[in-house]
Protein backbone atom coordinates (compact mmCIF):
# COMPACT_ATOMS: atom_id res chain seq x y z
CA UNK A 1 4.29 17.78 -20.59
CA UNK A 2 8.36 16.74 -21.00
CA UNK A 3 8.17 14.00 -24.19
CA UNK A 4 10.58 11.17 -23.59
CA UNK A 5 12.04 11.08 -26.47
CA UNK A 6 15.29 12.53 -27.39
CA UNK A 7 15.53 16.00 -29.47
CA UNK A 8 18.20 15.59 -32.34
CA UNK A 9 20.14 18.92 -30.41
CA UNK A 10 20.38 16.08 -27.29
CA UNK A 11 21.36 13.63 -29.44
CA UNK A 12 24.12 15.53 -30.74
CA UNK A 13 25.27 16.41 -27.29
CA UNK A 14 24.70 12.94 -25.90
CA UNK A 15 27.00 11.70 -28.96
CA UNK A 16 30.16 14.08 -28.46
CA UNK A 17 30.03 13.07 -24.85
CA UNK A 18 30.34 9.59 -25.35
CA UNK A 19 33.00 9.96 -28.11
CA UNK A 20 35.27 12.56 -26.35
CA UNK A 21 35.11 10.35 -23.44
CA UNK A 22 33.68 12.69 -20.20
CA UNK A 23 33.46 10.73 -17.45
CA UNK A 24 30.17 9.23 -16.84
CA UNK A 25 28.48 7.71 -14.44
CA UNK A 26 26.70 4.49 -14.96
CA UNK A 27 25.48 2.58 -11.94
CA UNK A 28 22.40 5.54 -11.48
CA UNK A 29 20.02 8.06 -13.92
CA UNK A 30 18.62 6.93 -17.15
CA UNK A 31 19.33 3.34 -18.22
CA UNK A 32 18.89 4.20 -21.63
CA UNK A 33 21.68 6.86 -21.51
CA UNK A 34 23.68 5.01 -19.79
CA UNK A 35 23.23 2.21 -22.80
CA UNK A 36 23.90 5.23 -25.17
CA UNK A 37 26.75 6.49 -23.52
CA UNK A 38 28.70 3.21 -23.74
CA UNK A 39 27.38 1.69 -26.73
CA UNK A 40 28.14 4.34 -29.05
CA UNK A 41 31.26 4.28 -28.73
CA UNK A 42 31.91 0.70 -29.13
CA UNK A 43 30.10 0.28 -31.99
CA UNK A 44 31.98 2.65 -33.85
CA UNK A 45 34.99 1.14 -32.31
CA UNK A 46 33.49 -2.31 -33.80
CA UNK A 47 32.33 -0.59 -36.71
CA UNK A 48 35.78 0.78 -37.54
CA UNK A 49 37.04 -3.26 -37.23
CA UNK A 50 34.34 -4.58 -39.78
CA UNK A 51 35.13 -1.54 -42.33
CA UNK A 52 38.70 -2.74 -41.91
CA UNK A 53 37.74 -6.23 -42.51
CA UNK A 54 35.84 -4.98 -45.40
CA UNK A 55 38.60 -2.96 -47.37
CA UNK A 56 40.55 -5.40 -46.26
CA UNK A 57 38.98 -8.29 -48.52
CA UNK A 58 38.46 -5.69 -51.39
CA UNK A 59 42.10 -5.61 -51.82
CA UNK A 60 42.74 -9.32 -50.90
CA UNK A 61 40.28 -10.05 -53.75
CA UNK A 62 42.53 -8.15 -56.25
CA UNK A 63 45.50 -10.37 -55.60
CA UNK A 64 43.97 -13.95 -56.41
CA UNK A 65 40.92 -16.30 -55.27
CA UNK A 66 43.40 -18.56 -53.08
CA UNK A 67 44.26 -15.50 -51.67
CA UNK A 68 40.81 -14.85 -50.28
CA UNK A 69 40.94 -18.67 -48.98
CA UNK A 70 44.13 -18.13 -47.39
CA UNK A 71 42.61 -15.40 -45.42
CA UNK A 72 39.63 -17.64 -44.51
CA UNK A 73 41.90 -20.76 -43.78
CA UNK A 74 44.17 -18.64 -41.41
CA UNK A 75 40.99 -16.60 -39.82
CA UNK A 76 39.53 -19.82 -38.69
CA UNK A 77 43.04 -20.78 -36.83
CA UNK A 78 43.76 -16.98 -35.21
CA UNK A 79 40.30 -17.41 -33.99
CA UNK A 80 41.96 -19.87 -31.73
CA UNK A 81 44.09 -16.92 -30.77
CA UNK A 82 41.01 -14.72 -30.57
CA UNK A 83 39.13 -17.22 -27.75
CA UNK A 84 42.25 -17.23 -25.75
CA UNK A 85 42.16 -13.31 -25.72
CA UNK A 86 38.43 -12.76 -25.93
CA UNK A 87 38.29 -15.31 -22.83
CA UNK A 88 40.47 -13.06 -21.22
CA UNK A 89 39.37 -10.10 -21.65
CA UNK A 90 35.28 -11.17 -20.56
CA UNK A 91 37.64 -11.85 -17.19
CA UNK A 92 39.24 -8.33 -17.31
CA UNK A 93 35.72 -6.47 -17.95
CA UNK A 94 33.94 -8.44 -15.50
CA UNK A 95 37.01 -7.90 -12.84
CA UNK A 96 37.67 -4.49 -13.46
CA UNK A 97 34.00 -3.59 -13.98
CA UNK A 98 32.89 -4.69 -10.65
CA UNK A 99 35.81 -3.32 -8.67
CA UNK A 100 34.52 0.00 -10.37
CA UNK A 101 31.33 -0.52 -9.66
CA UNK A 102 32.52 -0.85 -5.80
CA UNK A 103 34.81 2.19 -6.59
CA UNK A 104 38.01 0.34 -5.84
CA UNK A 105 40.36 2.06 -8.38
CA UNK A 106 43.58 0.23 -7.70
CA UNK A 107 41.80 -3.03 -7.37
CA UNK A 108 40.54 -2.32 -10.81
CA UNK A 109 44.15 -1.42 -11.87
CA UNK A 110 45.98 -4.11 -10.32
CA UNK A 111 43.15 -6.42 -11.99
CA UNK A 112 44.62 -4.37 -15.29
CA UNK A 113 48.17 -5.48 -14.96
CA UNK A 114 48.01 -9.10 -13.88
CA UNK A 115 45.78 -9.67 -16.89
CA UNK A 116 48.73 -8.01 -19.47
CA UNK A 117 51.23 -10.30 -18.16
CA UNK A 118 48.74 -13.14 -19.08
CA UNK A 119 48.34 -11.76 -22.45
CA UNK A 120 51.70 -11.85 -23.09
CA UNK A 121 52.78 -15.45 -21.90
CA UNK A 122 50.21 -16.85 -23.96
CA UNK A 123 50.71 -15.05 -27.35
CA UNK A 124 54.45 -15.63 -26.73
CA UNK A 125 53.52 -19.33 -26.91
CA UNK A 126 51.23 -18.98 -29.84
CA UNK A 127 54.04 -16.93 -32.18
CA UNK A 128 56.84 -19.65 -31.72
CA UNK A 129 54.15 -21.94 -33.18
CA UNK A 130 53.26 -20.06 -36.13
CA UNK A 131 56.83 -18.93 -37.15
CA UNK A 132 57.47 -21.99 -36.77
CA UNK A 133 54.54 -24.08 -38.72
CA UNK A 134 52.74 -21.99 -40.99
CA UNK A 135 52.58 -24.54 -43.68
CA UNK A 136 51.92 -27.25 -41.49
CA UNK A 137 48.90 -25.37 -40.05
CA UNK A 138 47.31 -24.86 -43.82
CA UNK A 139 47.58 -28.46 -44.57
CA UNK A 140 46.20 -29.20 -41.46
CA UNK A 141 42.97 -27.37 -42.42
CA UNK A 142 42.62 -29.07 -46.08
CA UNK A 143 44.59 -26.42 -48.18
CA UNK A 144 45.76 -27.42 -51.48
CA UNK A 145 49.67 -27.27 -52.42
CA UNK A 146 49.60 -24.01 -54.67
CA UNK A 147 47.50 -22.37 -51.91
CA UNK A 148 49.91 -23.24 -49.09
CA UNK A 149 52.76 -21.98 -51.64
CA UNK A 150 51.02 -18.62 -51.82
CA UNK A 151 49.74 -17.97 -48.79
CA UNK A 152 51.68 -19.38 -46.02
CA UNK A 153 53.39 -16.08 -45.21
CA UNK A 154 50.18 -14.65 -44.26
CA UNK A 155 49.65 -17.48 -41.94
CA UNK A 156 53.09 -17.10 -40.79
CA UNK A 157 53.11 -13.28 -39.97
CA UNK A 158 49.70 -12.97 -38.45
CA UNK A 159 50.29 -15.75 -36.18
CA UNK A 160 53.97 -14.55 -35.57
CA UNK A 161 52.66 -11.15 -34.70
CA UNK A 162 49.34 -12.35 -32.26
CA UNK A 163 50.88 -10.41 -29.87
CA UNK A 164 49.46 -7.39 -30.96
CA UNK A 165 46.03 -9.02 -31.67
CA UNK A 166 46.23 -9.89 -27.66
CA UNK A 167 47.00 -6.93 -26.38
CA UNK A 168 44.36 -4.90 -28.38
CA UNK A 169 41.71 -6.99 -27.23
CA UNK A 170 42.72 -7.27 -23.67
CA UNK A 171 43.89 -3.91 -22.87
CA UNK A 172 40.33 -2.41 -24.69
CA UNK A 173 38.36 -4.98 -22.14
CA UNK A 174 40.42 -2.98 -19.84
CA UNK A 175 39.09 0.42 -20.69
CA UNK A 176 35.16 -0.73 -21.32
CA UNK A 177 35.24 -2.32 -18.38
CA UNK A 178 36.16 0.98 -16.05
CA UNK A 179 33.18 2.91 -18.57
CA UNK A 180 35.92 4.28 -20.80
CA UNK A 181 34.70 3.02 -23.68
CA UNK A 182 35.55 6.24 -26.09
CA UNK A 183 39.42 5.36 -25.23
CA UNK A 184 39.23 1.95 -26.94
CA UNK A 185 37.27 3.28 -29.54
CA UNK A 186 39.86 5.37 -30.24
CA UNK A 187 42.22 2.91 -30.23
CA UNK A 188 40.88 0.87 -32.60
CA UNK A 189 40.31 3.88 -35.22
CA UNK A 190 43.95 4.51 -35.09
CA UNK A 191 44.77 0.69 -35.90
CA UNK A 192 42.57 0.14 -38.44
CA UNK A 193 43.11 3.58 -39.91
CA UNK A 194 46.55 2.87 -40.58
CA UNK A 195 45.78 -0.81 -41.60
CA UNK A 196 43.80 0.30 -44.09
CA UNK A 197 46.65 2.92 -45.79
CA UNK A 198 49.26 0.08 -45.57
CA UNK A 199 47.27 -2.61 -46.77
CA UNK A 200 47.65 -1.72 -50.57
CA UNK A 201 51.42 -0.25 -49.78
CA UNK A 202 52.55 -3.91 -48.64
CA UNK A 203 50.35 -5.58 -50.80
CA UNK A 204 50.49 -4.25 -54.44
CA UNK A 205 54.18 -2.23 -53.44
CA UNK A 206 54.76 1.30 -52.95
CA UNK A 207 58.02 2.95 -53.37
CA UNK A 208 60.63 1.25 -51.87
CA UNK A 209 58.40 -1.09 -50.46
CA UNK A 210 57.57 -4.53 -52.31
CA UNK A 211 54.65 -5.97 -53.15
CA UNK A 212 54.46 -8.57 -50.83
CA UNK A 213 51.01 -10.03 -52.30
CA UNK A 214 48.56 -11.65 -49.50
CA UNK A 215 51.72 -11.66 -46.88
CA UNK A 216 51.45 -7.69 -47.30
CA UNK A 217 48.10 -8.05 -45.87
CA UNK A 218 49.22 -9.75 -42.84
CA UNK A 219 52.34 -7.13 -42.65
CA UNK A 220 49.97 -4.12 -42.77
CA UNK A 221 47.74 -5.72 -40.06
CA UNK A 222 50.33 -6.48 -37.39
CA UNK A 223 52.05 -2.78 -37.50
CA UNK A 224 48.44 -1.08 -37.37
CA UNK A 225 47.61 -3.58 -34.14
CA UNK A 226 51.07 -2.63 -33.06
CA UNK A 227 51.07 1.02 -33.29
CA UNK A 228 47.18 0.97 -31.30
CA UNK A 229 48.63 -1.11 -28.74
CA UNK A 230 51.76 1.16 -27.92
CA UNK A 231 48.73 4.09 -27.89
CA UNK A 232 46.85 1.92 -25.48
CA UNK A 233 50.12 1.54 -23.24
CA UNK A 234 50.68 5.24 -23.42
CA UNK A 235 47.24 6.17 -22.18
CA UNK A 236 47.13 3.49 -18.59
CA UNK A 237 50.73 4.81 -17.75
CA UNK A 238 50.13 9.03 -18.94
CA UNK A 239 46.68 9.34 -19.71
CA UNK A 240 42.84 10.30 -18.54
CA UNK A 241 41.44 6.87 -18.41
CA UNK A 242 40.17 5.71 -14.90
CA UNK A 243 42.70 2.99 -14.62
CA UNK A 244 46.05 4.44 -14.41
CA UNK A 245 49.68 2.02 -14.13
CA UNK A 246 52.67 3.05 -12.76
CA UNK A 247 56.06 1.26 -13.16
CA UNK A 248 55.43 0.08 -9.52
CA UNK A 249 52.17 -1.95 -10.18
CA UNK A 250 54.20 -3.92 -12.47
CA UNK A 251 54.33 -6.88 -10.12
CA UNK A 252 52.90 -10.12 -10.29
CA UNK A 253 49.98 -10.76 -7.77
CA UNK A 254 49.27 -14.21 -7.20
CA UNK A 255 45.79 -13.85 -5.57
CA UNK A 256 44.60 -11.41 -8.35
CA UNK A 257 46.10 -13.37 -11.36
CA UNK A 258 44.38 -16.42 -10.00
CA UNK A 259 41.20 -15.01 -9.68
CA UNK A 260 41.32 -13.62 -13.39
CA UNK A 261 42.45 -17.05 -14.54
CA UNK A 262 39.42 -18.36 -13.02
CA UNK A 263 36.83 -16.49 -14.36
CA UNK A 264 38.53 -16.52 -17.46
CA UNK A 265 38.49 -20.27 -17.68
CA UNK A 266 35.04 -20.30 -17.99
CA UNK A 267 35.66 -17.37 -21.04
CA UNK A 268 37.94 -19.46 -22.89
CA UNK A 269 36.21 -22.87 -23.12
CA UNK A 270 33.08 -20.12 -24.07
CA UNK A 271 35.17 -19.20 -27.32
CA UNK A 272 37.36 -22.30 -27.77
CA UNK A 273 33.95 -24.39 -27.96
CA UNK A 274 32.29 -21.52 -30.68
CA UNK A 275 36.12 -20.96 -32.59
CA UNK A 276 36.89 -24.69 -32.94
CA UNK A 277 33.51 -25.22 -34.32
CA UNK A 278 33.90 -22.38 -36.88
CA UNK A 279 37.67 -24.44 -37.63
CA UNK A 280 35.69 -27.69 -38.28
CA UNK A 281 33.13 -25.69 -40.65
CA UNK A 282 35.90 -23.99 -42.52
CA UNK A 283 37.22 -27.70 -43.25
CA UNK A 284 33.79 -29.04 -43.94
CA UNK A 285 33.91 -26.14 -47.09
CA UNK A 286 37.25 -26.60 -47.87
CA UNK A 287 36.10 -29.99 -49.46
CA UNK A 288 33.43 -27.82 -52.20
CA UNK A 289 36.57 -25.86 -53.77
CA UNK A 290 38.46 -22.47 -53.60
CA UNK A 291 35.58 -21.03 -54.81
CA UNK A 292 32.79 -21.90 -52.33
CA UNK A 293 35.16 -21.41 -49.46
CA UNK A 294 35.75 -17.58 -51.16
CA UNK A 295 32.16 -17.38 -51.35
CA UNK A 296 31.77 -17.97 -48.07
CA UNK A 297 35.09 -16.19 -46.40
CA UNK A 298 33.69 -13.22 -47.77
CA UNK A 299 30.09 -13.51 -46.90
CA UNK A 300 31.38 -13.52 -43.28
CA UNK A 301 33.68 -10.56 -43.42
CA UNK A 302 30.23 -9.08 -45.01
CA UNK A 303 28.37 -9.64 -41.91
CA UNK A 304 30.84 -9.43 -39.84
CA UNK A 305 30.49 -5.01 -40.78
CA UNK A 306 26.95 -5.65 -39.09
CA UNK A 307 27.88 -8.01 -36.27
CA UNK A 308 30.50 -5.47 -34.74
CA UNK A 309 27.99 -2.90 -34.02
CA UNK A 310 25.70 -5.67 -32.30
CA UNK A 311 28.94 -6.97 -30.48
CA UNK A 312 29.19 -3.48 -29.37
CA UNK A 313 25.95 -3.00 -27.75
CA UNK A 314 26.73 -6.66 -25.98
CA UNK A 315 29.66 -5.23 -24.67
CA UNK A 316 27.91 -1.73 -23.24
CA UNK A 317 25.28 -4.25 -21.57
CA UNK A 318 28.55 -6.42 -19.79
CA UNK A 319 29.86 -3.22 -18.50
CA UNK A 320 26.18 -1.95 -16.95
CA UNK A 321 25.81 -5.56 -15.50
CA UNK A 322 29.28 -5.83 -14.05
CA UNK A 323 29.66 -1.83 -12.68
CA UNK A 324 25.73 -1.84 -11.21
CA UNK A 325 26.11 -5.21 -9.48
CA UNK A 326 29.34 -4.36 -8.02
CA UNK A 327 27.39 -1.09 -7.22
CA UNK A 328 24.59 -3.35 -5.17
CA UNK A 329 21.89 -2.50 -8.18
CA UNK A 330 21.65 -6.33 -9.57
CA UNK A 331 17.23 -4.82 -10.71
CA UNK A 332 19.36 -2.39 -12.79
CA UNK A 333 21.68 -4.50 -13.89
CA UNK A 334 19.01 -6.83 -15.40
CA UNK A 335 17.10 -3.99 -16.57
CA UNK A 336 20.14 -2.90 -18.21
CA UNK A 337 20.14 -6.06 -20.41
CA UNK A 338 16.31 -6.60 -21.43
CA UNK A 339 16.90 -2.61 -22.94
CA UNK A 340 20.03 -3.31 -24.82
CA UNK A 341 18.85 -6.85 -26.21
CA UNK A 342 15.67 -4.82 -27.41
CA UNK A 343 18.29 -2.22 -29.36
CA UNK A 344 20.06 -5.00 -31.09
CA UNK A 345 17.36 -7.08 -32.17
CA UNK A 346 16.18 -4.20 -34.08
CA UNK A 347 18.97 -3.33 -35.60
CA UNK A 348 19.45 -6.67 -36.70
CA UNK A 349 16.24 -7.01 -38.23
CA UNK A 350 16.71 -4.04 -40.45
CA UNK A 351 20.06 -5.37 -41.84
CA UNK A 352 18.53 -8.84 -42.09
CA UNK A 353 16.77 -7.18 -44.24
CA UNK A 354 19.14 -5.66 -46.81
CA UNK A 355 21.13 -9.17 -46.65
CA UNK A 356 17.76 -11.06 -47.95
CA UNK A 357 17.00 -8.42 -50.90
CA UNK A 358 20.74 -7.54 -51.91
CA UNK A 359 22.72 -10.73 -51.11
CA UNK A 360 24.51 -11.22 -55.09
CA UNK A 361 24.67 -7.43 -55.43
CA UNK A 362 26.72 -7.30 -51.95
CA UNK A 363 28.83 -10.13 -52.65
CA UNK A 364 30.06 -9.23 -56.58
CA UNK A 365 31.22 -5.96 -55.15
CA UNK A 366 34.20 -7.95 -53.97
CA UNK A 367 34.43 -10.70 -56.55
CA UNK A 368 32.18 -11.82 -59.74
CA UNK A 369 33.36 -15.61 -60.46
CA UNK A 370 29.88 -17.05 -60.71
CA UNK A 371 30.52 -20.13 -57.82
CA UNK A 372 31.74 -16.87 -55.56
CA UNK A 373 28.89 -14.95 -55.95
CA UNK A 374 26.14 -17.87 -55.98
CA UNK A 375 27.67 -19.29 -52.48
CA UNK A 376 28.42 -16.31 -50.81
CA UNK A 377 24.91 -15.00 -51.78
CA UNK A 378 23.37 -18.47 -50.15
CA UNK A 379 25.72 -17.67 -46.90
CA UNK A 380 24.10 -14.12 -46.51
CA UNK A 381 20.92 -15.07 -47.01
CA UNK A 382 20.67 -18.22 -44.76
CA UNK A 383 22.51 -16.79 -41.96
CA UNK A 384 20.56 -13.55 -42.09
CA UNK A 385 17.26 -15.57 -40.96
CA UNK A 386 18.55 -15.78 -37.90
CA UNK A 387 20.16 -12.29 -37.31
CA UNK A 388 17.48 -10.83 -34.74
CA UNK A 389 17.84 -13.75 -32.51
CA UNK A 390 21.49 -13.59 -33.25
CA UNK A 391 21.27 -9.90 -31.87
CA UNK A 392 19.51 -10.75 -29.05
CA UNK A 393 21.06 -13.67 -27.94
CA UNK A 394 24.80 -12.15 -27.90
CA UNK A 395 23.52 -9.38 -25.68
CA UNK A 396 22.82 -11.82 -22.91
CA UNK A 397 25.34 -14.60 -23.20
CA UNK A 398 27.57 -11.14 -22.87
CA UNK A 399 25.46 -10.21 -19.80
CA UNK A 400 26.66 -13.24 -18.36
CA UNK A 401 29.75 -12.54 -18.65
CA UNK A 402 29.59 -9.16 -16.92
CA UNK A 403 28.47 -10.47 -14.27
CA UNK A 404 31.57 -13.26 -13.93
CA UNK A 405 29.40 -16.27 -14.84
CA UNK A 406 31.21 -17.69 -17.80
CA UNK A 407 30.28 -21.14 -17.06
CA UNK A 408 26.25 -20.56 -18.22
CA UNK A 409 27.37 -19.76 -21.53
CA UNK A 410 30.09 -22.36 -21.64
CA UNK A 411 27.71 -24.94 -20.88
CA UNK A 412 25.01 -23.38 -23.94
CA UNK A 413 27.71 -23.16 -26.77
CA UNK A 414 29.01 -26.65 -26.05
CA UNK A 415 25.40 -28.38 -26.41
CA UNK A 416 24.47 -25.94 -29.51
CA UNK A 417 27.65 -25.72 -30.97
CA UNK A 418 29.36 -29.25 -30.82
CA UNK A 419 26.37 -31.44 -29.84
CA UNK A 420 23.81 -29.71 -32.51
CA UNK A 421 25.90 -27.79 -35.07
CA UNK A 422 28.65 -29.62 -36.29
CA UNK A 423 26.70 -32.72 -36.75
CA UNK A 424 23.98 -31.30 -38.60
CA UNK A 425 26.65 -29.52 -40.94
CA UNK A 426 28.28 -32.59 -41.51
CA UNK A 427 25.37 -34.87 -41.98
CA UNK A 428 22.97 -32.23 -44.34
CA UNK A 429 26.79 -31.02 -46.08
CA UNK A 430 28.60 -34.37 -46.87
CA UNK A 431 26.16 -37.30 -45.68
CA UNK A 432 22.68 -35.85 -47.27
CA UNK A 433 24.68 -33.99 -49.97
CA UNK A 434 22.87 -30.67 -49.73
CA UNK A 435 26.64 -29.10 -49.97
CA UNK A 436 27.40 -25.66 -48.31
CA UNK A 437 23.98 -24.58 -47.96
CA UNK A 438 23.72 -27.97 -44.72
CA UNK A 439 27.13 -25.76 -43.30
CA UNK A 440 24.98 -22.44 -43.56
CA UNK A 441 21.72 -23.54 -42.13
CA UNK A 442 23.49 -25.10 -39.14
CA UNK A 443 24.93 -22.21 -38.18
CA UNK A 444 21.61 -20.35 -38.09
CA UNK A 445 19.95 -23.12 -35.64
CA UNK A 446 22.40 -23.11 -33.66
CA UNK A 447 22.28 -19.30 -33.28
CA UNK A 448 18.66 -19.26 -33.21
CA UNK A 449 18.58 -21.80 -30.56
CA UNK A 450 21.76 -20.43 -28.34
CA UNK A 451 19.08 -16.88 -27.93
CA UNK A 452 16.40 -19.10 -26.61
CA UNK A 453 18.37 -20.95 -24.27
CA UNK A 454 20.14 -18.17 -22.88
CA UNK A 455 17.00 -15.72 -22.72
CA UNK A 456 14.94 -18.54 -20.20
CA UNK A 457 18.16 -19.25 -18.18
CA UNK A 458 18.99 -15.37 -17.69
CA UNK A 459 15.36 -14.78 -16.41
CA UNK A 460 16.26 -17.52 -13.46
CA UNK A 461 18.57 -14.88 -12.43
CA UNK A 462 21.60 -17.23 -10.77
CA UNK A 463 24.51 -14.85 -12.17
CA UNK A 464 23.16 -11.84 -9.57
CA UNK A 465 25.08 -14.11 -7.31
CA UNK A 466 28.44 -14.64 -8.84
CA UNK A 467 31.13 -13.32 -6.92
CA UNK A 468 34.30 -12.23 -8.81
């Protein structure tokens, strides 16, 4: 009798398929290879991004604790940038996945190039801001004077530079939507690989180079993004991916840039809603200190190492749901989803696990003032609770967005975000006086409840429907 389960010698050959890239098909065969195939790769690819973050802090840490806060001060504003670009690129997957999924190549490639364009207008928008205000946008989010002295540079480059932070996301929506998930993978190795050599070299000095201090950071970052995006160019105009450019698809199409821009809308009110609620929370702990808002910036680039890989199995699932109902296979799609969300939640569960036991040991790795370490514990430990709904629940808002239908969960971050959230943080935080720990317990609620919500509205089924 042929066992279902997988030998390790199919394993191994499952895994250098889906890193090298082989073409695969996705919309028939085994659902659970097809989840393999395309989540391995982007959870290495997400992986790569949370080791970066990681390393990242380590040396960030070294330089001075409003350092650190600078990072988390300016993080909570580019997320701005990353809604706009995430938003956009939910639009590209979904657009490019489905006209896969119908096998409409140039449909899927045309999709590709009216969505760059967008990219581009908007971070050109963003940049003249941030060269232009970088102190003004530190103040604005409760820095003190000496941190705003030291750190506005970062704030100043990174947002300067967002052009590269668009690009990366939108053109790797791009790739996972057309199933060629190993190319963005790729992609992202190469810019975080070379982030994380520069990083000290612009940061401490090397050579001829200066040591630029937490601006170095921001320095490092931007020509690592850069260089991945140029790679990413290279390989839609020369290379093996599905969707291939030429210099005459670089025309604007009205009809497909519209369409984009509306399912995108609903993608960018998504992450707008979610990012401007993590902006008010990073001002609601700006008011305990440099230390508790240290604590805490590095608790979440902490979990953030174990959210990619979850992120990464929510983006396999919005490819499977976009390319099998374009392909006419909405059962699969949805089967697709229940399988992945199964995946994540146990992942989650086991690193929820680690967080709960290990939280102080984690955290004084990367700093050992006392205040750091006791908040940044307290983060890990709180938000962990909640990590297997957390894991389930971002599969299927993501499903959602495979299938087009940003709206449904538009409409489920605004009521547990704004309307539950950032009420209860400010009420337990500053009102009831329970400090940081009323910030960190809202945040699990509302992620606890945003998995419920979205589980009993995906089993109505309305986004088999969406047309895109």
């Amino acid at each position: 009798m042929q066992s279902n389960k997988i030998s390790l010698k199919q394993f191994i050959q499952y895994f250098k398929i889906a890193v090298t890239g082989k073409t695969q098909e996705f919309t028939s065969g085994s659902i659970r290879k097809a989840v393999f195939m395309l989540s391995i790769p982007m959870i290495l690819e997400m992986l790569m991004e949370s080791i970066f973050a990681i390393v990242d802090i380590m040396y960030v840490s070294q330089v001075s604790v409003n350092a650190v806060a600078t990072i988390g001060l300016t993080e909570s504003v580019i997320t701005l940038v990353y809604a706009v670009a995430i938003g956009l690129s939910m639009a590209a997957t979904a657009v490019v996945a489905r006209r896969i999924g119908e096998t409409d190549v140039k449909g899927a490639s045309n999709a590709a190039v009216q969505v760059i364009f967008l990219g581009v207008f908007v971070a050109a928008i963003i940049s003249v801001i941030g060269i232009i205000y970088p102190k003004e946008i530190l103040s604005l989010m409760g820095a003190e004077p000496d941190l705003i002295a030291e750190g506005y540079g970062y704030t100043q480059v990174l947002l300067g530079g967002n052009v590269t932070i668009m690009l990366l996301f939108l053109i790797n929506a791009i790739f996972r939507g057309a199933g060629d998930a190993s190319v963005a993978m790729w992609a992202l190795i190469l810019s975080n690989g070379l982030n994380i050599i520069l990083d000290p070299m612009f940061i401490f000095g090397f050579g001829p180079i200066p040591a630029y201090g937490v601006e170095g950071a921001a320095i490092a970052t931007t020509i690592g993004r850069g260089t991945a995006v140029v790679f990413q160019l290279a390989i839609l105009f020369y290379g093996y991916s599905k969707i291939k450019i030429g210099v005459k698809d670089l025309v604007l199409r009205v009809g497909v840039m519209l369409n984009l821009i509306k399912v995108s809308i609903g993608g960018i009110g998504q992450f707008l809603i979610g990012t401007s609620s993590w902006v008010f929370l990073m001002r609601i702990m700006s008011e305990f200190g440099s230390e508790v808002l240290a604590g805490y910036t590095i608790a979440i680039r902490v979990m953030m190492f174990t959210l990619m890989p979850a992120w990464g199995m929510s983006n396999a699932a919005a490819t499977l749901v976009g390319q099998n109902l374009g392909a006419k296979k909405p059962e699969r799609a949805e089967e697709s989803v229940w399988k992945t969300g199964k995946y994540s939640a146990i992942f989650m569960g086991i690193v929820s696990v680690v967080y709960l036991v290990f939280a102080p040991e984690i955290i004084v790795l990367f700093n050992d003032t006392p205040d750091v370490v006791k908040y940044g514990s307290l983060c890990l430990r709180v938000i962990a609770a909640g990590y297997i709904f957390y894991g389930y629940g971002m599969v299927v808002i993501n499903a959602f967005n495979g299938a087009g239908d940003t709206k449904t969960p538009t409409y489920i971050n605004f009521v547990c975000f704004w309307l539950l959230q950032l009420p209860f943080a400010y009420v337990m935080a500053i009102t009831l006086d329970f400090g940081p720990a009323g910030v960190f317990w809202a945040i699990t609620l509302a992620e606890v409840l945003i998995a419920i919500i979205a589980v009993i509205w995906f089993k109505k089924g309305h986004w088999k429907a969406v047309e895109v």
